[in-house]
N, C-alpha and C. Protein backbone atom coordinates (compact mmCIF):
# COMPACT_ATOMS: atom_id res chain seq x y z
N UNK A 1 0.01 -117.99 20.46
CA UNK A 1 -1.03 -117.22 19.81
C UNK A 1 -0.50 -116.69 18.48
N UNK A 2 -1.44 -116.36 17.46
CA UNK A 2 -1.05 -116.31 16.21
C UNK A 2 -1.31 -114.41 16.07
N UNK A 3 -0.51 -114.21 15.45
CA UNK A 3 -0.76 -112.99 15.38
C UNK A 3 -0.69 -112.31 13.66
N UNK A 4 -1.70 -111.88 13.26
CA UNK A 4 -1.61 -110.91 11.77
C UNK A 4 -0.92 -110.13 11.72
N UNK A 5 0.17 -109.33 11.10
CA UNK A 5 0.98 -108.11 10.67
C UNK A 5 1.08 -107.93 9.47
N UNK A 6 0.76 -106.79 9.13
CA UNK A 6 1.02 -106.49 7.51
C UNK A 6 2.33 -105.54 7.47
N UNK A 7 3.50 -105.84 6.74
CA UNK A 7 4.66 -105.29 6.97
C UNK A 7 5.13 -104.21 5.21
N UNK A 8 5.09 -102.71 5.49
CA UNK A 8 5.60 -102.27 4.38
C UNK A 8 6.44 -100.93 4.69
N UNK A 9 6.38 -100.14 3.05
CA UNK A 9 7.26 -99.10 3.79
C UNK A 9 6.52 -98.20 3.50
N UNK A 10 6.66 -97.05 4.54
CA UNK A 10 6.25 -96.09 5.01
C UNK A 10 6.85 -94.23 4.28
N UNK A 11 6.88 -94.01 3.71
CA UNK A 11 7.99 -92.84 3.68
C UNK A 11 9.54 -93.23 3.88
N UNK A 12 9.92 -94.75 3.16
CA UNK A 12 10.92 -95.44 3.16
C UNK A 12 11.52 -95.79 4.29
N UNK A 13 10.70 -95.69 5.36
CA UNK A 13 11.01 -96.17 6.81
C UNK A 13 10.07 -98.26 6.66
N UNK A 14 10.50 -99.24 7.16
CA UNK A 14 9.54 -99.90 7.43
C UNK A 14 9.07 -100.50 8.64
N UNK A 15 7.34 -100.72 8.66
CA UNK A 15 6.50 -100.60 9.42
C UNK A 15 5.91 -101.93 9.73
N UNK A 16 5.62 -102.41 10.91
CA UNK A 16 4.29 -103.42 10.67
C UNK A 16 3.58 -102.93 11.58
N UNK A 17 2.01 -103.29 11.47
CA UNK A 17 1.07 -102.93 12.14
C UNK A 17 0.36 -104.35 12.52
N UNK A 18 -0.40 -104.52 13.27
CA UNK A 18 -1.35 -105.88 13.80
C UNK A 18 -2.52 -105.41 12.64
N UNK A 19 -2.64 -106.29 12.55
CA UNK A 19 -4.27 -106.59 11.73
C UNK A 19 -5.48 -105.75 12.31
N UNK A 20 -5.51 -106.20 14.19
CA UNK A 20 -6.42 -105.82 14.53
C UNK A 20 -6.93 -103.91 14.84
N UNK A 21 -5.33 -103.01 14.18
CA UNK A 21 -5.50 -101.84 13.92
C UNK A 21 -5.60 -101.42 13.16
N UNK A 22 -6.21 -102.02 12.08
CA UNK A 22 -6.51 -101.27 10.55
C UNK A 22 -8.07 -101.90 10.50
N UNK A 23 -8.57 -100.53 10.21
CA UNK A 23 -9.75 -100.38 9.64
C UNK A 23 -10.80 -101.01 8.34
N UNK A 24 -9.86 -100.20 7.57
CA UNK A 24 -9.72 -100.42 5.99
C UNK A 24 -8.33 -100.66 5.26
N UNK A 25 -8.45 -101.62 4.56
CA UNK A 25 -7.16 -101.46 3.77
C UNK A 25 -7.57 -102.47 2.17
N UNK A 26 -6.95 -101.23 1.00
CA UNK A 26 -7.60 -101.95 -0.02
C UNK A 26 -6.03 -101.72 -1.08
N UNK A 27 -6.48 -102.57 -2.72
CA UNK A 27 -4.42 -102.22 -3.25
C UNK A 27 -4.92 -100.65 -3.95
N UNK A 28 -4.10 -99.77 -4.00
CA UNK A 28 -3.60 -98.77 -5.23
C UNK A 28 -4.02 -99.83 -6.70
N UNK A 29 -4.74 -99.01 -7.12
CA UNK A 29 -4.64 -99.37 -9.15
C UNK A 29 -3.68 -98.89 -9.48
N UNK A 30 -2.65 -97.84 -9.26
CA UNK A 30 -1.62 -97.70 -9.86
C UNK A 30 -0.04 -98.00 -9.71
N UNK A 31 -0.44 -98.13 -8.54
CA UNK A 31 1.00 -99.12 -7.65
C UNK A 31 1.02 -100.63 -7.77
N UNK A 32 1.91 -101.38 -8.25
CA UNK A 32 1.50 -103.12 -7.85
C UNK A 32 2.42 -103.08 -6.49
N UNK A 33 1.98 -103.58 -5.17
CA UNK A 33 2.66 -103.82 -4.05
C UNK A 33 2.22 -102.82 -3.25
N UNK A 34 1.44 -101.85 -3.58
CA UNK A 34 0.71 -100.64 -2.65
C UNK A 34 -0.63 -100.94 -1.95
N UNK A 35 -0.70 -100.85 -0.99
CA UNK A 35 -2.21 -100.66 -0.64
C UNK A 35 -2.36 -99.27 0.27
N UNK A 36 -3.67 -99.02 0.40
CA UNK A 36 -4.68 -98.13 1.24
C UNK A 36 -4.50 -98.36 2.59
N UNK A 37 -4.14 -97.82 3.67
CA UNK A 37 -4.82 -98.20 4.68
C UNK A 37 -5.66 -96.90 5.40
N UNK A 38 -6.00 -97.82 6.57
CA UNK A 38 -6.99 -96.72 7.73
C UNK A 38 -7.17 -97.01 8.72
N UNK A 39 -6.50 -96.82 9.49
CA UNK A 39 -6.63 -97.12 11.03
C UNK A 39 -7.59 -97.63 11.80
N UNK A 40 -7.99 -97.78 12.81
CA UNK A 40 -9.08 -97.65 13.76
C UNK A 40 -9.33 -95.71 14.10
N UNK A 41 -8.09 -95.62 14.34
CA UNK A 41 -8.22 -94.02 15.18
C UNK A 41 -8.05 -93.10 13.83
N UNK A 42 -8.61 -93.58 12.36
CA UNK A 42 -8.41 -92.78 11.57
C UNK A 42 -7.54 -92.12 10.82
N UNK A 43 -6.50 -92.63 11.15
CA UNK A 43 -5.18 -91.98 9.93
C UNK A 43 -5.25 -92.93 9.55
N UNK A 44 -5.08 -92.12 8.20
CA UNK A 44 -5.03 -92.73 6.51
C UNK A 44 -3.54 -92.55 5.82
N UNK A 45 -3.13 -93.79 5.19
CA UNK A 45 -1.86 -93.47 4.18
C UNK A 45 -1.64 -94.65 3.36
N UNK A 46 -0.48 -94.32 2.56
CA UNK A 46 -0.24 -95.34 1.52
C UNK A 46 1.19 -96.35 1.80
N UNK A 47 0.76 -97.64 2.05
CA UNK A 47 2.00 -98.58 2.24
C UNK A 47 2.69 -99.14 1.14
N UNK A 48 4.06 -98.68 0.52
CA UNK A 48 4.23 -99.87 -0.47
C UNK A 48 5.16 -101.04 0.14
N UNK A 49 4.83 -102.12 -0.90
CA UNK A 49 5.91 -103.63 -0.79
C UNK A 49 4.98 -104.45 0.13
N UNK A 50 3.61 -104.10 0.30
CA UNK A 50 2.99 -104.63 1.24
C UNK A 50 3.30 -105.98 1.70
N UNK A 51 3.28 -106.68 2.64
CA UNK A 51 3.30 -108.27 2.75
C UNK A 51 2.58 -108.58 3.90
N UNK A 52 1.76 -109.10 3.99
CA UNK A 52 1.11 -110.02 4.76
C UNK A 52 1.86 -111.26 5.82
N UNK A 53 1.61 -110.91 6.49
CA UNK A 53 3.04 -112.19 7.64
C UNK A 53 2.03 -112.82 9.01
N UNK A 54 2.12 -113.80 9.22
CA UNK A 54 1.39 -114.55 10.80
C UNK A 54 2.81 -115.07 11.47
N UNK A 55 2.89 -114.81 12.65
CA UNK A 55 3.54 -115.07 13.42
C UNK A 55 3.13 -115.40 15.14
N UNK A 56 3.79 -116.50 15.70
CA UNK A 56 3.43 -116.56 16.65
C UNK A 56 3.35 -115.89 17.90
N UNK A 57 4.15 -115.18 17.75
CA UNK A 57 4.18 -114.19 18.94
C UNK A 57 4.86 -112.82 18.10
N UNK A 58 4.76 -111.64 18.49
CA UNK A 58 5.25 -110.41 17.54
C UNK A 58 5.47 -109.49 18.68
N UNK A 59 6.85 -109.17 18.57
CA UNK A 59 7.30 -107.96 18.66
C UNK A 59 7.58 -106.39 17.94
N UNK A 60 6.27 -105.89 17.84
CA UNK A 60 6.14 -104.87 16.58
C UNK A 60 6.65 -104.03 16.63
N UNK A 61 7.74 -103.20 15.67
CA UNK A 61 8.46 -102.00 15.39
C UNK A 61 6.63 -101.03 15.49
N UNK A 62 7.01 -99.49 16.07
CA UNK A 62 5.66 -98.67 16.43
C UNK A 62 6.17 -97.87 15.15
N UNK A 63 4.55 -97.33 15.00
CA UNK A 63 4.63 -96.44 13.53
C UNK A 63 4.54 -94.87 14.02
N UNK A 64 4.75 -94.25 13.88
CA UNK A 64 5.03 -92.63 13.89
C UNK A 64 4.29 -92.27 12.49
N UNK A 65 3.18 -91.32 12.73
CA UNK A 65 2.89 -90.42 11.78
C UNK A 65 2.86 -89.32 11.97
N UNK A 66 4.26 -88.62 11.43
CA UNK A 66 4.10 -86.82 11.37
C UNK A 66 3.45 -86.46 10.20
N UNK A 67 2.91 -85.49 10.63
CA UNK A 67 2.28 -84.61 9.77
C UNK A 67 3.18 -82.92 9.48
């Protein structure tokens, strides 16, 4: 099975998420390599170095958002 992950960094930690948990995601105009995202469950933040990756099977590092 093929799986979507978009892989960046976080508060200089890095992250990937599945495709199928983002909401919204669009680029920064002022960042090149930044985008928008938005969850399903609604948290919002900014990823840079974004990359786009398919893989066949994924073992995903989990994201932590403190506030």
């Amino acid at each position: 099975m093929k799986v979507i992950v978009y892989q960046f960094l976080l508060r200089g930690e890095l992250v990937e998420l599945e495709d199928e948990k983002i909401a919204d995601c669009y680029p920064s105009i002022s960042d090149k390599g930044s985008y928008f995202f938005q969850l399903i469950d609604g948290s919002r933040f900014r990823g840079e170095n974004v990359k786009q990756v398919i893989r066949d099977s994924a073992s995903l590092m989990r994201y932590q958002l403190s506030n």
